[in-house]
Protein backbone atom coordinates (compact mmCIF):
# COMPACT_ATOMS: atom_id res chain seq x y z
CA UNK A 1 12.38 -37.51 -16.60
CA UNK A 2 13.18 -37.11 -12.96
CA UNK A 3 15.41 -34.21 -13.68
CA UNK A 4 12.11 -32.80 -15.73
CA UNK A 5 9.58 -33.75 -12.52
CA UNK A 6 12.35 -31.73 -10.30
CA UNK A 7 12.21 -28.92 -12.06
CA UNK A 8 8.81 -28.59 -12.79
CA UNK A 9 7.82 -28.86 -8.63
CA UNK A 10 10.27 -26.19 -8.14
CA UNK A 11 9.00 -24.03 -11.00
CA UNK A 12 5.49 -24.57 -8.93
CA UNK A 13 6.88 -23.30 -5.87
CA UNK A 14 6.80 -19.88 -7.55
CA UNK A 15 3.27 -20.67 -8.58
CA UNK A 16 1.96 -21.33 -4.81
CA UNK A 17 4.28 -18.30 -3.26
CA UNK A 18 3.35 -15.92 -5.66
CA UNK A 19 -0.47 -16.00 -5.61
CA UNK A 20 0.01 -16.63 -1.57
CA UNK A 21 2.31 -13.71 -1.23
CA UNK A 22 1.01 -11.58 -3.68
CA UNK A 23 4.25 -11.33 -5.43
CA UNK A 24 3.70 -10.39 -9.26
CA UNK A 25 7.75 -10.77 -9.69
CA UNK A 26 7.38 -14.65 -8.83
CA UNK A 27 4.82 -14.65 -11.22
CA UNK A 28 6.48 -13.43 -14.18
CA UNK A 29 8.90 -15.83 -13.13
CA UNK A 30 7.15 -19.18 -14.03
CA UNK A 31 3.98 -17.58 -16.40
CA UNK A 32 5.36 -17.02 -19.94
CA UNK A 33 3.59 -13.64 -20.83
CA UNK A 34 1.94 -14.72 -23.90
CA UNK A 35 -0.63 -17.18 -21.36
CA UNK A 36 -4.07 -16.98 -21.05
CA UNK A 37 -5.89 -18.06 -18.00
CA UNK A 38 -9.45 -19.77 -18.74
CA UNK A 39 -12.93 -20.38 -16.75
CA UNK A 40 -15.91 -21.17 -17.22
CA UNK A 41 -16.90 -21.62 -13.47
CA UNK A 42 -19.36 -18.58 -13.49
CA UNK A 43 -21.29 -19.50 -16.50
CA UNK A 44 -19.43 -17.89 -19.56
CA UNK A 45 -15.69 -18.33 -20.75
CA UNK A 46 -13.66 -15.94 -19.04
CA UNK A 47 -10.04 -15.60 -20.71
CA UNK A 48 -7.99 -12.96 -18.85
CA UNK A 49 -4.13 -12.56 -20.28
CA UNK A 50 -1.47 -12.05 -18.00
CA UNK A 51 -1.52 -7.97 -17.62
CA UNK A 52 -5.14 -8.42 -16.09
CA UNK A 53 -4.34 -11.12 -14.04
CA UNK A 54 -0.98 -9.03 -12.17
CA UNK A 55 -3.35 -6.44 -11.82
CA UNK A 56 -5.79 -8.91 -10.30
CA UNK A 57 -3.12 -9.69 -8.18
CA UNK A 58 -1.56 -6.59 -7.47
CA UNK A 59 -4.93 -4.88 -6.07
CA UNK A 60 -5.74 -7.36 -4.03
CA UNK A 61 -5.35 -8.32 -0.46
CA UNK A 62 -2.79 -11.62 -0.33
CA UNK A 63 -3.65 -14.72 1.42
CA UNK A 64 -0.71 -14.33 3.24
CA UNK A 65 -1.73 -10.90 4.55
CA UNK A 66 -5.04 -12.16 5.27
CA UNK A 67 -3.34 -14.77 7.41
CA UNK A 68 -4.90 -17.70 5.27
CA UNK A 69 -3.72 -21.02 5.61
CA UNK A 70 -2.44 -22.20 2.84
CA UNK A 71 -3.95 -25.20 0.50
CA UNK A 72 -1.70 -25.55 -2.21
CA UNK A 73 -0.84 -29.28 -3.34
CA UNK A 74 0.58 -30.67 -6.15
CA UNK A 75 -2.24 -33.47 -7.26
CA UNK A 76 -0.38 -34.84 -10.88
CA UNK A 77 2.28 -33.76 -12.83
CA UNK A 78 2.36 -35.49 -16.55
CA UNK A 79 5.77 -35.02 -18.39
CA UNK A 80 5.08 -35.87 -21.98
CA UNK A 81 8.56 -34.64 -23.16
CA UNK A 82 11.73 -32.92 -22.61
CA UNK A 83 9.56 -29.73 -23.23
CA UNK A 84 6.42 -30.30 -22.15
CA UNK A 85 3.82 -31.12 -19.23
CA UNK A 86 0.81 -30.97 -17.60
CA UNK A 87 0.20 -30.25 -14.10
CA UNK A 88 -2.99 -30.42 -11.94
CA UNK A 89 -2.96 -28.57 -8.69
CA UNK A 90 -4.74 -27.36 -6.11
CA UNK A 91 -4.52 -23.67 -4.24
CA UNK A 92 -6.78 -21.27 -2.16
CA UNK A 93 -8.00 -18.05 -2.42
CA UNK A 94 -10.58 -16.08 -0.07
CA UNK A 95 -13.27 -18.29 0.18
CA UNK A 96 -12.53 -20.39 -2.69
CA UNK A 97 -10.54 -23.37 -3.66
CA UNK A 98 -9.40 -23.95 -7.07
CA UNK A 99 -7.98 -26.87 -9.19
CA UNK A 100 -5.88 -25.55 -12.24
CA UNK A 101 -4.41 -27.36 -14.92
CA UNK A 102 -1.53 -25.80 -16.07
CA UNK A 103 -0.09 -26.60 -19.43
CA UNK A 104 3.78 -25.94 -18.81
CA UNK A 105 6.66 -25.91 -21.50
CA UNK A 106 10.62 -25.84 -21.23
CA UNK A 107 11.60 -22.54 -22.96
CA UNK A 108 15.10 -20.74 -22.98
CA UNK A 109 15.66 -23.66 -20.07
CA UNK A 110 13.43 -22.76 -17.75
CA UNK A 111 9.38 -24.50 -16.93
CA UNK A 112 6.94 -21.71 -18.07
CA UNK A 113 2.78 -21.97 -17.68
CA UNK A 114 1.60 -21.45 -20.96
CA UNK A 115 -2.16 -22.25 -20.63
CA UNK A 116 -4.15 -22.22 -17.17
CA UNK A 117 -7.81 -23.56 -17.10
CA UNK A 118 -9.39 -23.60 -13.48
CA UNK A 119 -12.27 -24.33 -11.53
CA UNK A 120 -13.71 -23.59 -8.23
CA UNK A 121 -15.56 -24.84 -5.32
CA UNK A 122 -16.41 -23.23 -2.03
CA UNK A 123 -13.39 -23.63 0.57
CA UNK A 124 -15.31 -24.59 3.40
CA UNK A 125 -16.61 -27.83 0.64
CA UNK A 126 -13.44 -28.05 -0.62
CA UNK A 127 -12.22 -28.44 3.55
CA UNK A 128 -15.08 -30.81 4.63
CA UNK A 129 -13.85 -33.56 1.62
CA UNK A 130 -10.03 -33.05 2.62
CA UNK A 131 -10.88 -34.12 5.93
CA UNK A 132 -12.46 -36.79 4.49
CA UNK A 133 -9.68 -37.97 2.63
């Protein structure tokens, strides 16, 4: 399992740089193409599959080119399995902060995201109870 927890961080790196940097080629890297990303943070269920997400992505400014700090942590990562996991982390984007939970499986040898579900809360509340901590 510590092999498993290993890879699985390292599979999140690409997670963190790629939404930081922008960089839809990290992204491909570690989301398996047949995800869905779900919400219901705004009222209804939003459900956006991975083309509209890069393009989310792609036509938008980066954090890193907004010279954003950046927020991501790791919170939990739950290894059920050889082949699969659950990971809760943390990340920030504009003025928001989200927690996703990322439902990750081992496929042709490699940690993939095959389900993300995500909330939000306003940075600067999200800040104020890090400080806290």
């Amino acid at each position: 399992m510590r092999e498993a927890y290993s890879e699985i961080v390292s599979a999140l790196d690409l997670f963190f740089d790629g939404f930081y940097e922008g960089d839809i080629e990290k992204l491909k890297r570690i989301f398996h193409p047949n995800c869905h990303l779900f919400s219901a943070a705004d009222g209804p269920l939003e459900d956006d599959d991975m083309p509209a997400v890069y393009d989310l992505v792609e036509n938008r400014l980066s954090p890193k080119d907004r010279n954003q700090p950046r927020y991501d942590r790791i919170i939990s990562i739950d290894i059920s399995g050889p082949e699969a996991a659950l990971a809760k982390v943390q990340i920030a984007y504009g003025d928001r902060f989200f927690t996703d939970y990322l439902s990750l499986l081992k496929i042709d040898g490699r940690w993939q995201i095959i389900t993300k579900t995500f909330t939000y809360v306003l940075l600067e509340i999200a800040t104020a109870r890090l400080a806290a901590e």
